[in-house]
N, C-alpha and C. Protein backbone atom coordinates (compact mmCIF):
# COMPACT_ATOMS: atom_id res chain seq x y z
N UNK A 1 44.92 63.36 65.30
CA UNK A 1 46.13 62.59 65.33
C UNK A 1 47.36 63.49 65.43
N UNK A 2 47.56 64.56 64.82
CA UNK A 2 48.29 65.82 64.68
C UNK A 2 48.99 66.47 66.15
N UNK A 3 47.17 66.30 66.59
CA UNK A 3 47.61 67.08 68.00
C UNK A 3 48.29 66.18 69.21
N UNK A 4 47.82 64.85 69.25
CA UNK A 4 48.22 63.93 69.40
C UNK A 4 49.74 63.81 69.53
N UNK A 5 50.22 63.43 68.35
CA UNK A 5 51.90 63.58 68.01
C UNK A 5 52.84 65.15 68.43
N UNK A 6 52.35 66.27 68.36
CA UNK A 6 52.35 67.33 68.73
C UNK A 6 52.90 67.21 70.36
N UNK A 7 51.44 66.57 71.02
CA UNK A 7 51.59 66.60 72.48
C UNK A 7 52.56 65.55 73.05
N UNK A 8 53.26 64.57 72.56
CA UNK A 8 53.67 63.24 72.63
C UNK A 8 55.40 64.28 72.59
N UNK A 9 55.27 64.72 71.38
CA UNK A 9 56.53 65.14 70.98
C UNK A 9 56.90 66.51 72.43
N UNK A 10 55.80 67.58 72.21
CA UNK A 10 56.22 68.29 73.50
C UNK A 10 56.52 67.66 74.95
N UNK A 11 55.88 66.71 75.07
CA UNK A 11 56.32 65.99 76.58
C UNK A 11 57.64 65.63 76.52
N UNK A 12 58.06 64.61 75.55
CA UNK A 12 59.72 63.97 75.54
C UNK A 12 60.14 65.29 75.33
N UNK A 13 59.99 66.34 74.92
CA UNK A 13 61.09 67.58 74.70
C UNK A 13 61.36 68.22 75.88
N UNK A 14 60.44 68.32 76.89
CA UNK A 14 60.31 68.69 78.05
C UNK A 14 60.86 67.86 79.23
N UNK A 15 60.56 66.68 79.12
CA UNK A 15 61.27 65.75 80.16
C UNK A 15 62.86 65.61 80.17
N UNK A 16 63.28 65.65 78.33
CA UNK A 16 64.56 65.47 78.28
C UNK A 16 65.38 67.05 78.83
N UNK A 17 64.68 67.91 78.88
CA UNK A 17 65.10 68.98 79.24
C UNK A 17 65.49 69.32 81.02
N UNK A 18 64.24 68.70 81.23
CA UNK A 18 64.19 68.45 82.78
C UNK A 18 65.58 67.72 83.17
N UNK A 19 65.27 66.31 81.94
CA UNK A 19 66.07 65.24 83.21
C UNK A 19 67.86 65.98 83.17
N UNK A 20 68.12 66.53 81.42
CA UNK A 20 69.62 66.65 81.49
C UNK A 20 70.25 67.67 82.09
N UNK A 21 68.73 68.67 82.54
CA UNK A 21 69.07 69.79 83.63
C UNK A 21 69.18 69.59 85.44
N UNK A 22 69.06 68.40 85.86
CA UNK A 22 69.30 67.66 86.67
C UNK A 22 71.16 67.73 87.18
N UNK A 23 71.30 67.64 88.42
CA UNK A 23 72.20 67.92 88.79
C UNK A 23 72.43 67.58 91.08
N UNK A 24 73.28 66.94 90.97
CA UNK A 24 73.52 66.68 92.18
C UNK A 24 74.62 66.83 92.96
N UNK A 25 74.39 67.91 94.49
CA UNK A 25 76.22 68.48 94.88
C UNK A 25 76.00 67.77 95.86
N UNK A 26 77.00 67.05 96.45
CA UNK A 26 77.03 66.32 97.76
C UNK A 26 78.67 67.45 98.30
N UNK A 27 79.12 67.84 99.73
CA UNK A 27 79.89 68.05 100.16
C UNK A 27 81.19 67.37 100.24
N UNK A 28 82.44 67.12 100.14
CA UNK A 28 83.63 66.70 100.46
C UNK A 28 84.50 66.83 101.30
N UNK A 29 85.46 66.01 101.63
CA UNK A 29 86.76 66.98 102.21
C UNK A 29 87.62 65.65 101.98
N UNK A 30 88.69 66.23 102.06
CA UNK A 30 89.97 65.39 102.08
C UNK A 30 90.35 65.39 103.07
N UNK A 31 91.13 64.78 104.16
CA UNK A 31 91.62 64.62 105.21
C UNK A 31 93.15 63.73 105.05
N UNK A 32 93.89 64.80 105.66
CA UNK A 32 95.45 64.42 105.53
C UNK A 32 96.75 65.11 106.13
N UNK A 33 97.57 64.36 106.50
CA UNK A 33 98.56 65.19 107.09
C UNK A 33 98.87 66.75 106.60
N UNK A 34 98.70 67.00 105.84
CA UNK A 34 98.78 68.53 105.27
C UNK A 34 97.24 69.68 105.73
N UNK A 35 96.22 68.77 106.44
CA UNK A 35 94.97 69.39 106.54
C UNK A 35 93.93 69.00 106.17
N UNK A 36 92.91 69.78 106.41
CA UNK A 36 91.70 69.25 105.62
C UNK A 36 91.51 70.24 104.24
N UNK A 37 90.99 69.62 103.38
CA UNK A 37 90.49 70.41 101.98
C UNK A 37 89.00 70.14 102.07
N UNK A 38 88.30 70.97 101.83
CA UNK A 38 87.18 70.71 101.68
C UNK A 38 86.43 71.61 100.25
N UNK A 39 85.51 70.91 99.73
CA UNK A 39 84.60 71.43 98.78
C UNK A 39 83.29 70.42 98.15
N UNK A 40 83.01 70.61 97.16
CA UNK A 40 81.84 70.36 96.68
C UNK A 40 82.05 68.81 95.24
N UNK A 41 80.86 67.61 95.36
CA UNK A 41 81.19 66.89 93.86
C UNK A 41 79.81 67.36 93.14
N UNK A 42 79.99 67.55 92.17
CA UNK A 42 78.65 67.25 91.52
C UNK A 42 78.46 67.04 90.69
N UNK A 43 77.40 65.96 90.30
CA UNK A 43 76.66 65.10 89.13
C UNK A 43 75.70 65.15 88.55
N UNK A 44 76.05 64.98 87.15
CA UNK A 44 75.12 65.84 86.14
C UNK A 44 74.97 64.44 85.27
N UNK A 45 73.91 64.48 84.16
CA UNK A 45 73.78 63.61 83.28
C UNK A 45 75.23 63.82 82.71
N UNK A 46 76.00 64.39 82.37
CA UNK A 46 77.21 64.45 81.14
C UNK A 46 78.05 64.41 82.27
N UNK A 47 78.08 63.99 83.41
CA UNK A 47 79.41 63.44 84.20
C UNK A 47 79.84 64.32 85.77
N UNK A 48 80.53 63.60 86.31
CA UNK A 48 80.99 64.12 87.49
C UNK A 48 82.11 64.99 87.60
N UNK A 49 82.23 65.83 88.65
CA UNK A 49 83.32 66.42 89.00
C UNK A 49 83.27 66.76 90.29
N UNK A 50 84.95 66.62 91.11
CA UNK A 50 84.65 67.29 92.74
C UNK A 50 85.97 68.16 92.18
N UNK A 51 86.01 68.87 93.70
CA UNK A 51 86.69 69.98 93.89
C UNK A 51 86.55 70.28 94.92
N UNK A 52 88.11 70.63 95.73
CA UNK A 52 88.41 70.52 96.91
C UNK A 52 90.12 71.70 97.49
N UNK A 53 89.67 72.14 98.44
CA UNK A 53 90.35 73.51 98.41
C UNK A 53 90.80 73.67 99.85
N UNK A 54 91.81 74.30 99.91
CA UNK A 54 91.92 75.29 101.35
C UNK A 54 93.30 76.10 101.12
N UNK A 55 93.72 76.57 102.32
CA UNK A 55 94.86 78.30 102.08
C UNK A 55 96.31 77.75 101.27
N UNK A 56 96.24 76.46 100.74
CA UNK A 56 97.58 75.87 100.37
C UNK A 56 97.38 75.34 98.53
N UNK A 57 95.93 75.06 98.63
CA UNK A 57 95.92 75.17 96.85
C UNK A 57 94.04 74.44 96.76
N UNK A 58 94.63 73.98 95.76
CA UNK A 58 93.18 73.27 95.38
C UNK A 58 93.17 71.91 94.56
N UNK A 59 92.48 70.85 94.51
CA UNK A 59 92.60 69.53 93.76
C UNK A 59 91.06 69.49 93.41
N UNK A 60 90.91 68.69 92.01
CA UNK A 60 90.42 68.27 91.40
C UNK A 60 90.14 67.14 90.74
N UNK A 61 88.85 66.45 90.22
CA UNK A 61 88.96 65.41 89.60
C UNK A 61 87.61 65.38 88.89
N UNK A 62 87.31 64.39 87.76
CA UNK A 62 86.13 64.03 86.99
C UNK A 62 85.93 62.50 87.01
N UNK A 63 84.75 61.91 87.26
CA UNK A 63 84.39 60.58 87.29
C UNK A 63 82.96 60.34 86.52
N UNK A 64 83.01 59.29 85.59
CA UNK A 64 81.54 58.68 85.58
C UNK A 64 80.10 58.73 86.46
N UNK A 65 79.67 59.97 86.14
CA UNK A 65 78.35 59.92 87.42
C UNK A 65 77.58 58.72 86.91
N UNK A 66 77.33 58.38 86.12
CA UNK A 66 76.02 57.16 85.40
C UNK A 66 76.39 55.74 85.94
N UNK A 67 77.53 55.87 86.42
CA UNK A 67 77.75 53.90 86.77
C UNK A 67 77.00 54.06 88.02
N UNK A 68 76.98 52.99 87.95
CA UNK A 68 76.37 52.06 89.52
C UNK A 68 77.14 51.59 89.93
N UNK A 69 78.47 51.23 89.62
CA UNK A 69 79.32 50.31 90.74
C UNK A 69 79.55 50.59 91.91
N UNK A 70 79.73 50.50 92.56
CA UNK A 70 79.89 50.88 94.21
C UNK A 70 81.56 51.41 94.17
N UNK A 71 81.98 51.10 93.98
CA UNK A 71 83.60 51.30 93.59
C UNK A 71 83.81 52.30 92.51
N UNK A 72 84.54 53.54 92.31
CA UNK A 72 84.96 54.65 91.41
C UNK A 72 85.84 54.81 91.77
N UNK A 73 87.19 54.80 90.48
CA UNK A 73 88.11 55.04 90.44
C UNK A 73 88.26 56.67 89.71
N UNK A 74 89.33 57.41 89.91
CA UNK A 74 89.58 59.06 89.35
C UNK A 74 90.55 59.23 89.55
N UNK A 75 91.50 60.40 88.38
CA UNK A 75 92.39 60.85 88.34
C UNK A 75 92.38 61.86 89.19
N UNK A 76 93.39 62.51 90.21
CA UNK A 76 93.20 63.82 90.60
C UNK A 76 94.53 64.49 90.17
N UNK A 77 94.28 65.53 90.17
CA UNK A 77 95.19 67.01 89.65
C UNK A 77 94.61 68.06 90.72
N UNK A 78 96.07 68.44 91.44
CA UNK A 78 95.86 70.20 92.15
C UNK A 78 97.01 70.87 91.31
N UNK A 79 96.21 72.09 92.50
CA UNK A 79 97.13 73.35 92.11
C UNK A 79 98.69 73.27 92.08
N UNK A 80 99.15 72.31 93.13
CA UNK A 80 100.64 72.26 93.23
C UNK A 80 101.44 71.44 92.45
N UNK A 81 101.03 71.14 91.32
CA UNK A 81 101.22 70.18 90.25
C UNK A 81 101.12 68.40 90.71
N UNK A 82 100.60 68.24 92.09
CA UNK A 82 100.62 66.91 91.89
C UNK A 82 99.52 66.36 91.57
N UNK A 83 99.69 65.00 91.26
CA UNK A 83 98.96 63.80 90.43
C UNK A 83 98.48 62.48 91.55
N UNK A 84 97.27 62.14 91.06
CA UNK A 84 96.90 60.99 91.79
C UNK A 84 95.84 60.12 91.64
N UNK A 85 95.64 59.16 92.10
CA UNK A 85 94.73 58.46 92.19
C UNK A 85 93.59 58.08 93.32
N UNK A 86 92.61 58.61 92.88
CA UNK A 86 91.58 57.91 94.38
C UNK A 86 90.85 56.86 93.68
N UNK A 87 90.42 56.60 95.06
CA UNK A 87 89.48 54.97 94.79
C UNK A 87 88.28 54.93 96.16
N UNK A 88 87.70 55.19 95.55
CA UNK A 88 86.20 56.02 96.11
C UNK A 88 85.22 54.73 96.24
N UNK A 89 84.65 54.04 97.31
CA UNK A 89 83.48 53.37 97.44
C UNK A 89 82.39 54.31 97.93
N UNK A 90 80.90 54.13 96.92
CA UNK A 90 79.83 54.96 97.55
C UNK A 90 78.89 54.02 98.66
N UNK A 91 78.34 54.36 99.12
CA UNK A 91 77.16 54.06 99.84
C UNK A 91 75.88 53.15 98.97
N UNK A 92 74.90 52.83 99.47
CA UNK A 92 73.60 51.85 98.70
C UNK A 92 73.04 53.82 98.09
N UNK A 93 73.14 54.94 98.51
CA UNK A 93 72.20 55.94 98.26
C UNK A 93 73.02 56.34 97.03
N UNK A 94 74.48 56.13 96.84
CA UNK A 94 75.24 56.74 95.64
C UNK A 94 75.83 58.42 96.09
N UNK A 95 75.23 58.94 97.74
CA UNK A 95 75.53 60.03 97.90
C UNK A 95 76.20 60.14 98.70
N UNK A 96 76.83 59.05 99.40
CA UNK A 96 77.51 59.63 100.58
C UNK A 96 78.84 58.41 100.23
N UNK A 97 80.08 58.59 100.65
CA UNK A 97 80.94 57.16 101.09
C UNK A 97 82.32 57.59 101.40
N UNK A 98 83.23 57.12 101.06
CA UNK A 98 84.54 57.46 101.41
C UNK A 98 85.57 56.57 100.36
N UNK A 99 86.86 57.51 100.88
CA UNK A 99 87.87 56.55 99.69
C UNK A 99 89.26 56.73 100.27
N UNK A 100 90.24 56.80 99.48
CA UNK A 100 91.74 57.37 99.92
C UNK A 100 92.31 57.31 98.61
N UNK A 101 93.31 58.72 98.18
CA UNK A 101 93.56 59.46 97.40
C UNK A 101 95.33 58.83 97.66
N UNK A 102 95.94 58.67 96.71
CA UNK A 102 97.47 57.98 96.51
C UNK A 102 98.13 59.31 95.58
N UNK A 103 98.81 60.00 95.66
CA UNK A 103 99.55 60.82 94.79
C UNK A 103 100.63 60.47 94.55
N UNK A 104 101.22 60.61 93.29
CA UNK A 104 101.78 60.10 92.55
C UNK A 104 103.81 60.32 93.20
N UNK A 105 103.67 61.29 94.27
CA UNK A 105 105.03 61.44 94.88
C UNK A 105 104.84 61.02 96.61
N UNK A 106 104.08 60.14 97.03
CA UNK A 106 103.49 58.91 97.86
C UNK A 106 102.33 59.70 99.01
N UNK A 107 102.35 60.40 98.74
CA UNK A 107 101.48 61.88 99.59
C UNK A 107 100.14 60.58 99.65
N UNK A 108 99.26 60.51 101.13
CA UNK A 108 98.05 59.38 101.05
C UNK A 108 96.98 60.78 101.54
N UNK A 109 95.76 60.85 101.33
CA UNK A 109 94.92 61.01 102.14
C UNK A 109 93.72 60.42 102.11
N UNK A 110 92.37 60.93 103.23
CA UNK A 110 91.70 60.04 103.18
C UNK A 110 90.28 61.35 102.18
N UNK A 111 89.55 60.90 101.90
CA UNK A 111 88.77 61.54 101.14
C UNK A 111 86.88 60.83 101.75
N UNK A 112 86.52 62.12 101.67
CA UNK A 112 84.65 61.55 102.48
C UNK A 112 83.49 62.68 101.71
N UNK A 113 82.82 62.06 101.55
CA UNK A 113 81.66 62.83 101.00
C UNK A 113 80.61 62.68 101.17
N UNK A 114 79.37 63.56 101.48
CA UNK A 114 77.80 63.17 101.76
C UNK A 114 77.55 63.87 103.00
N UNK A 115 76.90 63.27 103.86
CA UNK A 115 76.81 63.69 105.40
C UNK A 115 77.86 63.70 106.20
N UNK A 116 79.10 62.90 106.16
CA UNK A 116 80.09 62.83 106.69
C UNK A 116 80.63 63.80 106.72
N UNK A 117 80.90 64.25 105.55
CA UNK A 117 82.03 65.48 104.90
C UNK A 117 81.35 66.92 105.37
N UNK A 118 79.66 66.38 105.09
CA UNK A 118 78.67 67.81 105.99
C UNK A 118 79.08 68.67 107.45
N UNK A 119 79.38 67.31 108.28
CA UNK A 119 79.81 67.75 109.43
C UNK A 119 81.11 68.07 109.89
N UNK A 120 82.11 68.05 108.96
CA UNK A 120 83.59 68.71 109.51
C UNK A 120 83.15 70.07 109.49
């Protein structure tokens, strides 16, 4: 019975190890009168983050990787102190979709990730 509980207990210790070491990068870019930015999102059990760059600065943001809604909303913050909002629809796969990014001094762009964003 010992060994039993033993082996029960090593499996869940191992799976949970597996699953929270799990991790997923899909490609990005932003697209906007200022250029393209491009970089990397990725999703982990403890949450999302993208990041997105080119010769003029860099932006950032963190989102809920665990929902399912098709719709994600995120704060973004770059390098040049501005502020914003995207509003991100994914795809049925959760890896690929598109959105458009509103900054807070009226700056729009459009934002893509997955295979899309692969091929710029």
């Amino acid at each position: 019975m010992k060994m039993k509980k033993f082996t029960a207990i090593l499996l869940l210790s191992t799976s949970i190890l597996l699953f929270t070491a799990c991790s997923n990068k899909v490609a990005v870019a932003v697209i906007g009168d200022e250029g393209i930015m491009r970089g990397t999102a990725t999703a982990t059990m403890s949450g999302g983050h993208f990041e997105v760059s080119n010769q003029t600065g860099t932006c950032s943001g963190y989102y809920d990787s665990l929902t399912t809604e098709p719709t994600i909303t995120m704060i973004v913050q770059c390098s040049n102190n501005r502020k914003g909002i995207a509003i991100i629809t994914r795809d049925v796969s959760m890896m690929s979709g598109h959105g458009r990014i509103r900054m807070s001094d009226g700056y729009e762009a459009d934002l893509i990730f997955g295979t899309s964003a692969e091929a710029l």
